[in-house]
PDB file of N, CA and C in Angstrom:
ATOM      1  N   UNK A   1      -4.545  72.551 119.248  1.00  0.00           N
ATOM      2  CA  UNK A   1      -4.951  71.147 119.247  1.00  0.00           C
ATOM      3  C   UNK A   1      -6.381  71.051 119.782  1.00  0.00           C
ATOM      4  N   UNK A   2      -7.089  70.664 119.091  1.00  0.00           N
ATOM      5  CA  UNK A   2      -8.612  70.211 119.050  1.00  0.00           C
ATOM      6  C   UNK A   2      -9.020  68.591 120.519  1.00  0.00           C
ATOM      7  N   UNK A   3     -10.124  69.072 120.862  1.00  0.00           N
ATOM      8  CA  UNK A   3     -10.159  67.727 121.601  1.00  0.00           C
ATOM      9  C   UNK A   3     -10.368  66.634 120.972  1.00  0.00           C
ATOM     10  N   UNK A   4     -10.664  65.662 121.442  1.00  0.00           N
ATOM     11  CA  UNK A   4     -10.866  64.420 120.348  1.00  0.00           C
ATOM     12  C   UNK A   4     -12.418  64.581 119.862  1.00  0.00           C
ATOM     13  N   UNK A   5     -13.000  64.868 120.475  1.00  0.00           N
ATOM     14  CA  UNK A   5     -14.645  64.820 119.686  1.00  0.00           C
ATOM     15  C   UNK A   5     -14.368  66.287 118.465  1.00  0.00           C
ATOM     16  N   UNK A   6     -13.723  67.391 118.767  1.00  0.00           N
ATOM     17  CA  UNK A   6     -13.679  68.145 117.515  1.00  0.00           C
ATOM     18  C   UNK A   6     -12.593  67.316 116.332  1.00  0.00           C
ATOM     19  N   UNK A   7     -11.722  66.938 116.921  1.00  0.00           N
ATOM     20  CA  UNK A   7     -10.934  65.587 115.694  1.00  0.00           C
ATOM     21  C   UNK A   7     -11.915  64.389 115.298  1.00  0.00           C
ATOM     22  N   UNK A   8     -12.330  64.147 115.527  1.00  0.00           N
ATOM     23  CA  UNK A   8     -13.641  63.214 115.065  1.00  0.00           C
ATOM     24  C   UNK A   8     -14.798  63.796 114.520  1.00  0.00           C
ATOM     25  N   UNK A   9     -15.079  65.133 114.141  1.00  0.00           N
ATOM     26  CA  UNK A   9     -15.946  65.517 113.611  1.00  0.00           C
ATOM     27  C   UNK A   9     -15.009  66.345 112.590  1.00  0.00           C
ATOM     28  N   UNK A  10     -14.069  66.570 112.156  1.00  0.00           N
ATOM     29  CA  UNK A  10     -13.335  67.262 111.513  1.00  0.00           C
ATOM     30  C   UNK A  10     -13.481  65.992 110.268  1.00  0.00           C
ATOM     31  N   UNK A  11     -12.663  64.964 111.073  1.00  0.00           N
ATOM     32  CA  UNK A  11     -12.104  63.840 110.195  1.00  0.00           C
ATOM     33  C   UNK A  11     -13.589  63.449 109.297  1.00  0.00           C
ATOM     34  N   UNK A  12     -14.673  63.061 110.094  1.00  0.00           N
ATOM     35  CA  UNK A  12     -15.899  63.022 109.322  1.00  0.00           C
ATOM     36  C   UNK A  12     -16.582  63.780 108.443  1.00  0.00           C
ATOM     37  N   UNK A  13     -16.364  65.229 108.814  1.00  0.00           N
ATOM     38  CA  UNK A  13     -16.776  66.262 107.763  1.00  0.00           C
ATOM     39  C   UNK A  13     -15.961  66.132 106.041  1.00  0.00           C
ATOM     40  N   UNK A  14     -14.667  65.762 106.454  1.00  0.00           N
ATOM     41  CA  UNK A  14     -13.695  65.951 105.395  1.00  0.00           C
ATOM     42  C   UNK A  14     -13.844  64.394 104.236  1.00  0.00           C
ATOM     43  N   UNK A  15     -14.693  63.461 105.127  1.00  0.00           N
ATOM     44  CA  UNK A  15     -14.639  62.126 105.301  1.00  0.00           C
ATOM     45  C   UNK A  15     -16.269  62.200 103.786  1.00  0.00           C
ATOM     46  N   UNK A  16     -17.336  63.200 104.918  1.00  0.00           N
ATOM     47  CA  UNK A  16     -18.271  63.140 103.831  1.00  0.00           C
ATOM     48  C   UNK A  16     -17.881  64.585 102.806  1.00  0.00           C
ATOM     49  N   UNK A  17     -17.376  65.506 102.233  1.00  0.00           N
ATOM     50  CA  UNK A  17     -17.043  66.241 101.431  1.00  0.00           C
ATOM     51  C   UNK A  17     -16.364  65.536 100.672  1.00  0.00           C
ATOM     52  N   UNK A  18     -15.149  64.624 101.128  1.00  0.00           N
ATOM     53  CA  UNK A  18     -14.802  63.616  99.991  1.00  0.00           C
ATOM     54  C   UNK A  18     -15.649  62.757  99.067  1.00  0.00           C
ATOM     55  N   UNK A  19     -16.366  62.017  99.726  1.00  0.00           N
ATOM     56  CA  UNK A  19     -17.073  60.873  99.200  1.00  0.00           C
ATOM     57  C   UNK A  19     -16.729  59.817  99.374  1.00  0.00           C
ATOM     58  N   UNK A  20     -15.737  59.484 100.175  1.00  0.00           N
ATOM     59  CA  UNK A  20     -15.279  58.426 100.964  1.00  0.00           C
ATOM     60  C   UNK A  20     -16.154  57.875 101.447  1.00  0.00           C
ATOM     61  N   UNK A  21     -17.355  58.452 102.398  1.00  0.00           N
ATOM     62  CA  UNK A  21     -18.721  57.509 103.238  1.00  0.00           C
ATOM     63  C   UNK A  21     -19.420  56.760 102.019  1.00  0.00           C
ATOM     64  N   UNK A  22     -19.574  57.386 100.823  1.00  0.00           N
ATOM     65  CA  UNK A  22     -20.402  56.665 100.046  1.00  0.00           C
ATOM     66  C   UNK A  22     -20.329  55.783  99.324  1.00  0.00           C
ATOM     67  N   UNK A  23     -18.923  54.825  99.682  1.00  0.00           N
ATOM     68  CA  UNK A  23     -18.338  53.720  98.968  1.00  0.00           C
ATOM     69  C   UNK A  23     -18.693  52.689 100.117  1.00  0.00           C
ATOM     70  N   UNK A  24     -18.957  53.226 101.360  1.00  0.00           N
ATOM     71  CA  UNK A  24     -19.232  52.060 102.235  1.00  0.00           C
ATOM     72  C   UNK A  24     -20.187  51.024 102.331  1.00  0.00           C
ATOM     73  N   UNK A  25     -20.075  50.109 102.717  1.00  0.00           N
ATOM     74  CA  UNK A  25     -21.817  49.161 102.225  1.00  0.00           C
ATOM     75  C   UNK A  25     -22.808  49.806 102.962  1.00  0.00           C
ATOM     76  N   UNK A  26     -22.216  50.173 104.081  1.00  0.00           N
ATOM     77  CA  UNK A  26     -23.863  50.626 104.976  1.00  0.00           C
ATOM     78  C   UNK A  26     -23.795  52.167 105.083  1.00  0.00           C
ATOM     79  N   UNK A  27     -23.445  52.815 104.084  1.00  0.00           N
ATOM     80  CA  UNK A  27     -23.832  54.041 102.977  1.00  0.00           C
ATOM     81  C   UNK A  27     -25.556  54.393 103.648  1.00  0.00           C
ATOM     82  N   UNK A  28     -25.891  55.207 104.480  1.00  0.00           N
ATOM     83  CA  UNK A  28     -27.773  55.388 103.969  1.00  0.00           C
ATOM     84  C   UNK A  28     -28.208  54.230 104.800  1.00  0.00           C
ATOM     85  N   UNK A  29     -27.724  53.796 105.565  1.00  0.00           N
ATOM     86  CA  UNK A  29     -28.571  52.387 106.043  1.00  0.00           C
ATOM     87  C   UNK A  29     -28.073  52.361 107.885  1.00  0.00           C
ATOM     88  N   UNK A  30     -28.990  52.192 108.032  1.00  0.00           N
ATOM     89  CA  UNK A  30     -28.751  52.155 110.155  1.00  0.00           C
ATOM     90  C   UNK A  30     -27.996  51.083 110.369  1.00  0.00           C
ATOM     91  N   UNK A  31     -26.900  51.436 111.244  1.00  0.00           N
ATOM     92  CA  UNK A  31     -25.990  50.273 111.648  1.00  0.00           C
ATOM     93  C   UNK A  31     -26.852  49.131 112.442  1.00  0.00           C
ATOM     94  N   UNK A  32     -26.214  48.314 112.013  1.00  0.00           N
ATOM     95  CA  UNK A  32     -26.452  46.864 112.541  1.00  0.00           C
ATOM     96  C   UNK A  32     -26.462  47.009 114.330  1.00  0.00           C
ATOM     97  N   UNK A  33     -27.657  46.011 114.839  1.00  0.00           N
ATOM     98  CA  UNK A  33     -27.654  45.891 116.183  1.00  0.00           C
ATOM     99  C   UNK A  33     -26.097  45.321 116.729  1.00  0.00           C
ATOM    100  N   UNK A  34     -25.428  45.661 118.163  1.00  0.00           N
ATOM    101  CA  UNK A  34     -24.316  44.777 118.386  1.00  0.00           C
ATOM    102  C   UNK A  34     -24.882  44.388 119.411  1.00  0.00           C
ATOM    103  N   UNK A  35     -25.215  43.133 119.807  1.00  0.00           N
ATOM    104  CA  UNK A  35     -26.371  42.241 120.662  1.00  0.00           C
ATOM    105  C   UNK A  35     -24.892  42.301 121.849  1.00  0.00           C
ATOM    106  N   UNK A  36     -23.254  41.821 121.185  1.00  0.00           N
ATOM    107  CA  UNK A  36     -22.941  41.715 122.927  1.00  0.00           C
ATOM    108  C   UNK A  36     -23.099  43.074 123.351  1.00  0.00           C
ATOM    109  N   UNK A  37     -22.916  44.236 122.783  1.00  0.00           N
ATOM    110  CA  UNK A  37     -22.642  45.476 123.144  1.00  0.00           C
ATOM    111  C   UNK A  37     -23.617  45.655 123.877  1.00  0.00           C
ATOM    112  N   UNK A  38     -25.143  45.320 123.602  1.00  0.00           N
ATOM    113  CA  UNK A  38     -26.711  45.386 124.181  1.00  0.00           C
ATOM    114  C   UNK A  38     -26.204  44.425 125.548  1.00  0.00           C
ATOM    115  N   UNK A  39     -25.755  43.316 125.352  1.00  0.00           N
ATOM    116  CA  UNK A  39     -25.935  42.018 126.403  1.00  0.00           C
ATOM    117  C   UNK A  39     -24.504  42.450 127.969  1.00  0.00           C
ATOM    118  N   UNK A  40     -23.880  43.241 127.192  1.00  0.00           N
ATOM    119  CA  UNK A  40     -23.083  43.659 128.481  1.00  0.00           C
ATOM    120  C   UNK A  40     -23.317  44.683 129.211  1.00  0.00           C
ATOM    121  N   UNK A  41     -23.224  44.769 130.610  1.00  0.00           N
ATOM    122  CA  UNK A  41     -23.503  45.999 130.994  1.00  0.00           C
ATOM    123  C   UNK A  41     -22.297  46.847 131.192  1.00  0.00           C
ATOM    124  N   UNK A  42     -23.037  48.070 131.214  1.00  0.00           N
ATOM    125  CA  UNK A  42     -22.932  49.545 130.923  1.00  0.00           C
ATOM    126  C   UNK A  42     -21.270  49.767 131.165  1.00  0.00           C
ATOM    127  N   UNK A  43     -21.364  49.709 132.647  1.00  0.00           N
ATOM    128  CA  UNK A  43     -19.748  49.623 133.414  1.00  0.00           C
ATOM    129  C   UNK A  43     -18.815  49.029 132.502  1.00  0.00           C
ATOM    130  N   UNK A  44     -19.406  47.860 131.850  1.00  0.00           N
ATOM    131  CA  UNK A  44     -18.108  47.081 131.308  1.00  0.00           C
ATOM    132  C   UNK A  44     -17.689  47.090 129.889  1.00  0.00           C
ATOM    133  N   UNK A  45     -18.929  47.750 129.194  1.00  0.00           N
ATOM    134  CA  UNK A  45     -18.680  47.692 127.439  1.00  0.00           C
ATOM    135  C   UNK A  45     -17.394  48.420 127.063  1.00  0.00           C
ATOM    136  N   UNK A  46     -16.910  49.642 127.657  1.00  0.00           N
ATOM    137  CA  UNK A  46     -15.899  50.194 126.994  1.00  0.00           C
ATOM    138  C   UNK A  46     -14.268  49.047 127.402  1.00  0.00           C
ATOM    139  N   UNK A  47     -14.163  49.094 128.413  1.00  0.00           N
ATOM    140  CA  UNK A  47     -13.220  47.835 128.862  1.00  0.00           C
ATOM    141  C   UNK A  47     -12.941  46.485 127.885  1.00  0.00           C
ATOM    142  N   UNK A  48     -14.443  46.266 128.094  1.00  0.00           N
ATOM    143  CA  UNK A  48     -14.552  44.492 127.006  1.00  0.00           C
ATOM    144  C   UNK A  48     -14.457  45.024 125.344  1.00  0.00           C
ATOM    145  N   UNK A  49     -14.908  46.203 125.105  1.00  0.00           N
ATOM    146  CA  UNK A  49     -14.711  46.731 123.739  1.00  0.00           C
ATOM    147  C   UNK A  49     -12.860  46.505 123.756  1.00  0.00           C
ATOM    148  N   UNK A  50     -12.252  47.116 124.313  1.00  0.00           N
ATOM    149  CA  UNK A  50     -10.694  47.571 124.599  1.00  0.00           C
ATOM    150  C   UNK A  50     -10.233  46.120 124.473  1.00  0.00           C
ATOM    151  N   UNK A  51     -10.448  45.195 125.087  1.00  0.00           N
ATOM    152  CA  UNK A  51     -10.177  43.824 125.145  1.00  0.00           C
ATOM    153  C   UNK A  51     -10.399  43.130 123.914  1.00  0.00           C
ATOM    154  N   UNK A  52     -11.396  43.213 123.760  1.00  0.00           N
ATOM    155  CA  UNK A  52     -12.020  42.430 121.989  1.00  0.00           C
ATOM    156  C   UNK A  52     -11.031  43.315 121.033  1.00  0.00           C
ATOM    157  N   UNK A  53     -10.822  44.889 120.934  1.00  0.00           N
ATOM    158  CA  UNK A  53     -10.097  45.152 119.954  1.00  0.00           C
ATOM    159  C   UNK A  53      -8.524  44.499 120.077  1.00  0.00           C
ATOM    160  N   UNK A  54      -8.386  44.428 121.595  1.00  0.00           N
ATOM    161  CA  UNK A  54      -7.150  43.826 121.295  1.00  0.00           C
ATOM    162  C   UNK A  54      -6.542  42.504 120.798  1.00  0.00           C
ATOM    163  N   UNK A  55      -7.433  41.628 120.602  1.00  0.00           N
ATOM    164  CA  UNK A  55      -7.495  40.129 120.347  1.00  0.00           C
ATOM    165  C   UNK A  55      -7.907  39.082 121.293  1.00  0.00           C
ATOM    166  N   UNK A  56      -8.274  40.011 122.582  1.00  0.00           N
ATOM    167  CA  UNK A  56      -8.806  38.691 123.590  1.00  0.00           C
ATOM    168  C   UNK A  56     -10.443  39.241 124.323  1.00  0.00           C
ATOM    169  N   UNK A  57     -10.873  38.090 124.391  1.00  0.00           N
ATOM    170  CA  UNK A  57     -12.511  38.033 124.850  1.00  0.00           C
ATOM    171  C   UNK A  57     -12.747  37.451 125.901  1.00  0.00           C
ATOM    172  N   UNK A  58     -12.942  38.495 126.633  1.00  0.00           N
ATOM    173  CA  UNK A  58     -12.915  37.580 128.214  1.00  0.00           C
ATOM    174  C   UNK A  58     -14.269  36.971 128.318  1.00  0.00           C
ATOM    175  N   UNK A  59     -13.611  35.885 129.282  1.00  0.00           N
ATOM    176  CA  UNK A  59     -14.616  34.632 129.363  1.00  0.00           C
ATOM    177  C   UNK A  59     -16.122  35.449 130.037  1.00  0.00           C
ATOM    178  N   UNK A  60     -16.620  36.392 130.351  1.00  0.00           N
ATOM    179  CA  UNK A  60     -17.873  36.994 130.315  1.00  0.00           C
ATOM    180  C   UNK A  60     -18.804  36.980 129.767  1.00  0.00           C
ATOM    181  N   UNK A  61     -17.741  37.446 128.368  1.00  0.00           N
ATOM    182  CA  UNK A  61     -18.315  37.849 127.295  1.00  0.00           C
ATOM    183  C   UNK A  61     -19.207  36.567 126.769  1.00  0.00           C
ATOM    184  N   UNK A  62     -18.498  35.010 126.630  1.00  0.00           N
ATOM    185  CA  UNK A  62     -19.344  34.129 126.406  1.00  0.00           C
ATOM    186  C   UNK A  62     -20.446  33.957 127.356  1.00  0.00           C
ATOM    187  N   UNK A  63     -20.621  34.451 128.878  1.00  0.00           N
ATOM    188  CA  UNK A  63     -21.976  33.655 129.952  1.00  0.00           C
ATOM    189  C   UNK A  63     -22.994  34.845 129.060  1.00  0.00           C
ATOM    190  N   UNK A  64     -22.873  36.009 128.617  1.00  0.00           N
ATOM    191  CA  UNK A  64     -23.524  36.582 128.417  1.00  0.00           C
ATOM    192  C   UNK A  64     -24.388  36.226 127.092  1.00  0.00           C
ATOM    193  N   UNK A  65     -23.434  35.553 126.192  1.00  0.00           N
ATOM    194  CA  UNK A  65     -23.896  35.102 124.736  1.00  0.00           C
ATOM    195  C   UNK A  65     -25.326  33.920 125.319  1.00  0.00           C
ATOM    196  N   UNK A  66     -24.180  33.133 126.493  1.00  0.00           N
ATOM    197  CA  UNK A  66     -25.456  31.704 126.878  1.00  0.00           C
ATOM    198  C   UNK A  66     -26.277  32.210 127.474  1.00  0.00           C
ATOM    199  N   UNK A  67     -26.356  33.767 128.255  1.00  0.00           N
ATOM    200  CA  UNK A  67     -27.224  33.513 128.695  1.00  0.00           C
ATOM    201  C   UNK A  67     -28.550  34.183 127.591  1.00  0.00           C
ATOM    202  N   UNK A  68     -28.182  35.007 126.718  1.00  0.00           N
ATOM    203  CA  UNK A  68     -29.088  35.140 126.031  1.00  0.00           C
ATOM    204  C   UNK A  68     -30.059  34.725 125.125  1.00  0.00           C
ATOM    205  N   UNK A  69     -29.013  33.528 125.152  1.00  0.00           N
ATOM    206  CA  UNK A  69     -29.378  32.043 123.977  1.00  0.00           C
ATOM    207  C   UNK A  69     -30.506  31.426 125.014  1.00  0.00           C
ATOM    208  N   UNK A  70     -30.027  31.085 125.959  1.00  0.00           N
ATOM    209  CA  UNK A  70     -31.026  30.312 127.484  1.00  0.00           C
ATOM    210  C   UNK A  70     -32.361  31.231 127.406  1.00  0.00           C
ATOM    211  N   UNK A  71     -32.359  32.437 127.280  1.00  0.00           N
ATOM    212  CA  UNK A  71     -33.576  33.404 127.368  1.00  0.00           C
ATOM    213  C   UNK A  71     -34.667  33.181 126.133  1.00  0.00           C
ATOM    214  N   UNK A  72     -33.733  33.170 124.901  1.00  0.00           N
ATOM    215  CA  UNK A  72     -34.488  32.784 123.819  1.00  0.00           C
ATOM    216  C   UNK A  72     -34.879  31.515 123.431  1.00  0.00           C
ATOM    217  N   UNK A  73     -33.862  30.123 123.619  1.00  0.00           N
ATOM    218  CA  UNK A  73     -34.828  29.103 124.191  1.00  0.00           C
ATOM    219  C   UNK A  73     -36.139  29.311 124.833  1.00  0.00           C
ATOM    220  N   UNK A  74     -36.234  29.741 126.422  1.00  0.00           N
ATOM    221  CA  UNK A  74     -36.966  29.651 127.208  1.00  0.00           C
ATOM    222  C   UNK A  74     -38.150  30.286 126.735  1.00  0.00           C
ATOM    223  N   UNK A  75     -38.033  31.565 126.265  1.00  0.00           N
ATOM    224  CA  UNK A  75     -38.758  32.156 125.086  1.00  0.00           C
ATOM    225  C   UNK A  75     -40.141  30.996 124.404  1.00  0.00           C
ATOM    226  N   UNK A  76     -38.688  30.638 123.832  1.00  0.00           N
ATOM    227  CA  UNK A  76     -39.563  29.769 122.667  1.00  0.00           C
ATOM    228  C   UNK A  76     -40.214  28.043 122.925  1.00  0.00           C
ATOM    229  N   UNK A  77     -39.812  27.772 123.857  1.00  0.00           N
ATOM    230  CA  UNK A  77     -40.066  26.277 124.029  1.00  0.00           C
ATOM    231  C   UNK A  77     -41.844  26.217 124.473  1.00  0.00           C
ATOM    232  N   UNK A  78     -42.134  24.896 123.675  1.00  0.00           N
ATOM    233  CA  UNK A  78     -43.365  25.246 123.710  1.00  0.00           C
ATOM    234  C   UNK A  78     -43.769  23.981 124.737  1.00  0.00           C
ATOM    235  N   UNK A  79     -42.896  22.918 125.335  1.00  0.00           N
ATOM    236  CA  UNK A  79     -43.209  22.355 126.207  1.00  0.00           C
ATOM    237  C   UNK A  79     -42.518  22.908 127.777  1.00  0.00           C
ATOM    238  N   UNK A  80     -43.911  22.811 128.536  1.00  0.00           N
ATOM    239  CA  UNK A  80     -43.471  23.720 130.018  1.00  0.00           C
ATOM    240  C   UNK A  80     -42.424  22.645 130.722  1.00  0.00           C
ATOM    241  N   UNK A  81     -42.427  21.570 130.792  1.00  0.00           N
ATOM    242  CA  UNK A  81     -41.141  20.803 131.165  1.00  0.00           C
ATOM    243  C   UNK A  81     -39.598  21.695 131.002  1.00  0.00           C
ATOM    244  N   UNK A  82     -39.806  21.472 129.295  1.00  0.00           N
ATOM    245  CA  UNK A  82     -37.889  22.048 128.705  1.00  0.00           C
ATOM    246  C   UNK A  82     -38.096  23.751 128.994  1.00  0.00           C
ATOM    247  N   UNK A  83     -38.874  24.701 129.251  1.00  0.00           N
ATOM    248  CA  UNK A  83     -39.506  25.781 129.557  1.00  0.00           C
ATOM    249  C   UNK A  83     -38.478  26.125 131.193  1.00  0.00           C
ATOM    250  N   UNK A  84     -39.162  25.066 132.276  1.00  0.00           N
ATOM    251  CA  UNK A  84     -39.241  25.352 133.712  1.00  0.00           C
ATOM    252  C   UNK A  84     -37.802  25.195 133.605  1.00  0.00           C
ATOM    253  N   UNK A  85     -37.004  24.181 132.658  1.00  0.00           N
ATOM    254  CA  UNK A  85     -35.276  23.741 132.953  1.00  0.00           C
ATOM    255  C   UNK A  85     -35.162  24.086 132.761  1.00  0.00           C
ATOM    256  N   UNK A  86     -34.928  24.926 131.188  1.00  0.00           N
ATOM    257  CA  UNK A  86     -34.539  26.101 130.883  1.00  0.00           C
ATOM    258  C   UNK A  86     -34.251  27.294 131.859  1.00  0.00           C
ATOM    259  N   UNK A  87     -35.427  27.493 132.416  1.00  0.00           N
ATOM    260  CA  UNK A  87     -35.245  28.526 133.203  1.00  0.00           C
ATOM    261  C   UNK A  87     -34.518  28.476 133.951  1.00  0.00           C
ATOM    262  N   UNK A  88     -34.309  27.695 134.928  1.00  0.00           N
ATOM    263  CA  UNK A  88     -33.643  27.124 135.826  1.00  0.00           C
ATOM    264  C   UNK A  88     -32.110  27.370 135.706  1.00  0.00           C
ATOM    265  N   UNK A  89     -31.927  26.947 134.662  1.00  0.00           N
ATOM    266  CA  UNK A  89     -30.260  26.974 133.757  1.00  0.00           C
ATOM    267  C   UNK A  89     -30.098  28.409 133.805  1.00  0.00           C
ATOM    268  N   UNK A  90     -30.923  29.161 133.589  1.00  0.00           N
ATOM    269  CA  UNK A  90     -30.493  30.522 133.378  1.00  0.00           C
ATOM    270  C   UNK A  90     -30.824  31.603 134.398  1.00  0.00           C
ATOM    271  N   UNK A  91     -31.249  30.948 135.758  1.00  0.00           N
ATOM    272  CA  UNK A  91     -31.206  31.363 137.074  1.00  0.00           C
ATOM    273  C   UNK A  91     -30.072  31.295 137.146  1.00  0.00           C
ATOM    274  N   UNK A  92     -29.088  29.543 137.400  1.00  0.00           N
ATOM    275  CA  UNK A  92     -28.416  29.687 137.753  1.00  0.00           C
ATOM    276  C   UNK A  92     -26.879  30.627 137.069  1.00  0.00           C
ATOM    277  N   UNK A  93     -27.289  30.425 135.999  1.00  0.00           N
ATOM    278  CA  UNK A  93     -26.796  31.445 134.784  1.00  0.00           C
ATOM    279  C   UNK A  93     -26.023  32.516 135.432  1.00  0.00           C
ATOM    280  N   UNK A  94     -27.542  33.380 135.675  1.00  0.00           N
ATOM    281  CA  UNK A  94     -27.291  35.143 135.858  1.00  0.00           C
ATOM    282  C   UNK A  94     -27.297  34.600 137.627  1.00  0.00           C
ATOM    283  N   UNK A  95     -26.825  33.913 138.300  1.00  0.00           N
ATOM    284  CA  UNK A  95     -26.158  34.058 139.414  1.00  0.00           C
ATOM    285  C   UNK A  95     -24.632  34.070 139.469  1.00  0.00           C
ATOM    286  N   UNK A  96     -24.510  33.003 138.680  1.00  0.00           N
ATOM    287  CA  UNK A  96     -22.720  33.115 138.342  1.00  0.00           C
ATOM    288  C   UNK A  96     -22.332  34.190 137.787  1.00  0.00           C
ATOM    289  N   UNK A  97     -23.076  35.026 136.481  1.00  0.00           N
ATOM    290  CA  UNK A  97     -22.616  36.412 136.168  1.00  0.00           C
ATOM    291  C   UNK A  97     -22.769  37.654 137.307  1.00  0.00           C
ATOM    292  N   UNK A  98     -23.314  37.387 138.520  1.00  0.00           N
ATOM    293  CA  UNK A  98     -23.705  38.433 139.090  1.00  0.00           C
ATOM    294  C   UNK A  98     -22.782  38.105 140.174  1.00  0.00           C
ATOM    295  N   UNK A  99     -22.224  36.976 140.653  1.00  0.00           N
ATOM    296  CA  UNK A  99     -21.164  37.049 141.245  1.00  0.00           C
ATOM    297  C   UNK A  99     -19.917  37.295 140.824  1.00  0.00           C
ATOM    298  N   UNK A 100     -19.895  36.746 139.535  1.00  0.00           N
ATOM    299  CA  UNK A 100     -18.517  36.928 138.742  1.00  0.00           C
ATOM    300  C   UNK A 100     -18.223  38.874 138.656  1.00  0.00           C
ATOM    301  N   UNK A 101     -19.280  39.524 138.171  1.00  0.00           N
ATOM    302  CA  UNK A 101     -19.721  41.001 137.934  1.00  0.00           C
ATOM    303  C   UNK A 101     -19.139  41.485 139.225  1.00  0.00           C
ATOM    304  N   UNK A 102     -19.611  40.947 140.512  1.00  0.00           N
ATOM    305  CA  UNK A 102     -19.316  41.824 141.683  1.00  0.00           C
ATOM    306  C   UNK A 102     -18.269  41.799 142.158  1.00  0.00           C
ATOM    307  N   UNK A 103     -17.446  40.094 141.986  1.00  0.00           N
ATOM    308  CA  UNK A 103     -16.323  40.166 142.037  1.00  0.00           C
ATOM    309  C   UNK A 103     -14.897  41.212 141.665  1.00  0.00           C
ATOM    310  N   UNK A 104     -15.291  41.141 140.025  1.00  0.00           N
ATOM    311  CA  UNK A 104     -14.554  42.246 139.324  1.00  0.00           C
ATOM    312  C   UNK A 104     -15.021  44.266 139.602  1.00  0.00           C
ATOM    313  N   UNK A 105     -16.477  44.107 139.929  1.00  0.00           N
ATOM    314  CA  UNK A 105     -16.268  45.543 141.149  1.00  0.00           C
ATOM    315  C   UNK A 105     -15.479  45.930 142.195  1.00  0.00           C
ATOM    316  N   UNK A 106     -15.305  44.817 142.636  1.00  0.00           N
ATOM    317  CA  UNK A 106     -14.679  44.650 144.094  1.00  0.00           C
ATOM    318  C   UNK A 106     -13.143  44.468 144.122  1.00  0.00           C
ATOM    319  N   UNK A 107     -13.124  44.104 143.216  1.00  0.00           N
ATOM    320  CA  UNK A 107     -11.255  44.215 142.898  1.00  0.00           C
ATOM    321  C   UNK A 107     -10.847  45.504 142.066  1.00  0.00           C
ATOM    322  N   UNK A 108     -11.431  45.985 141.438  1.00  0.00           N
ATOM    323  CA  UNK A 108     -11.287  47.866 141.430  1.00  0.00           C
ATOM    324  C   UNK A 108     -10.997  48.309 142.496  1.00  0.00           C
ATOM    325  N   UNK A 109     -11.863  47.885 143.206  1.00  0.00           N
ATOM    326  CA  UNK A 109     -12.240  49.307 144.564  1.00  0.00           C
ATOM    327  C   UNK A 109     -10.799  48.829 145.467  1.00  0.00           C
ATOM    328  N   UNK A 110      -9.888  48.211 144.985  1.00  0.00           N
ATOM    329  CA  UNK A 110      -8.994  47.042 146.111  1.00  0.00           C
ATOM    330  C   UNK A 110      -7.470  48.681 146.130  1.00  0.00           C
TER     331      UNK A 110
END
């Protein structure tokens, strides 16, 4: 019995000798960015991956969507008024994720 990375390269070898890869749409073409995969951190992607495959999305997963949306607003606003609130919103933002984050460290370690 093979470990899983030699079963995953077996299955792929046999995968492209078939011609099975070349019916796929993204055949020859670089996979698509996954922005939450980028927007979560490190510690938590395989977990929240495990979760999303299973049918549920923990509520994280959305502060992370707003807060990236809040960034690209802030980004883009071209009056410094909606600019400074913006920002503001997304101070308080990535404070609630950084407590929420440490929280769920801290109940591991329990």
């Amino acid at each position: 019995m093979g470990t899983l990375d030699e079963d995953i390269a077996r299955h792929l070898e046999d995968a492209m000798a078939s011609g099975e890869l070349r019916s796929c749409a993204w055949f020859g073409k670089p996979l698509p960015d996954d922005e939450e995969w980028q927007a979560t951190p490190p510690a938590f992607r395989m977990p929240f991956k495990v979760l999303k495959n299973a049918g549920y999305q923990p509520p994280e997963i959305a502060l992370f969507h707003r807060r990236a949306q809040l960034a690209a607003q802030a980004a883009a606003a071209a009056d410094e008024a909606e600019r400074a609130r913006l920002l503001a919103e997304l101070g308080t933002l990535e404070q609630a994720i950084a407590l929420r984050l440490e929280g769920m460290r801290l109940s591991e370690r329990l």
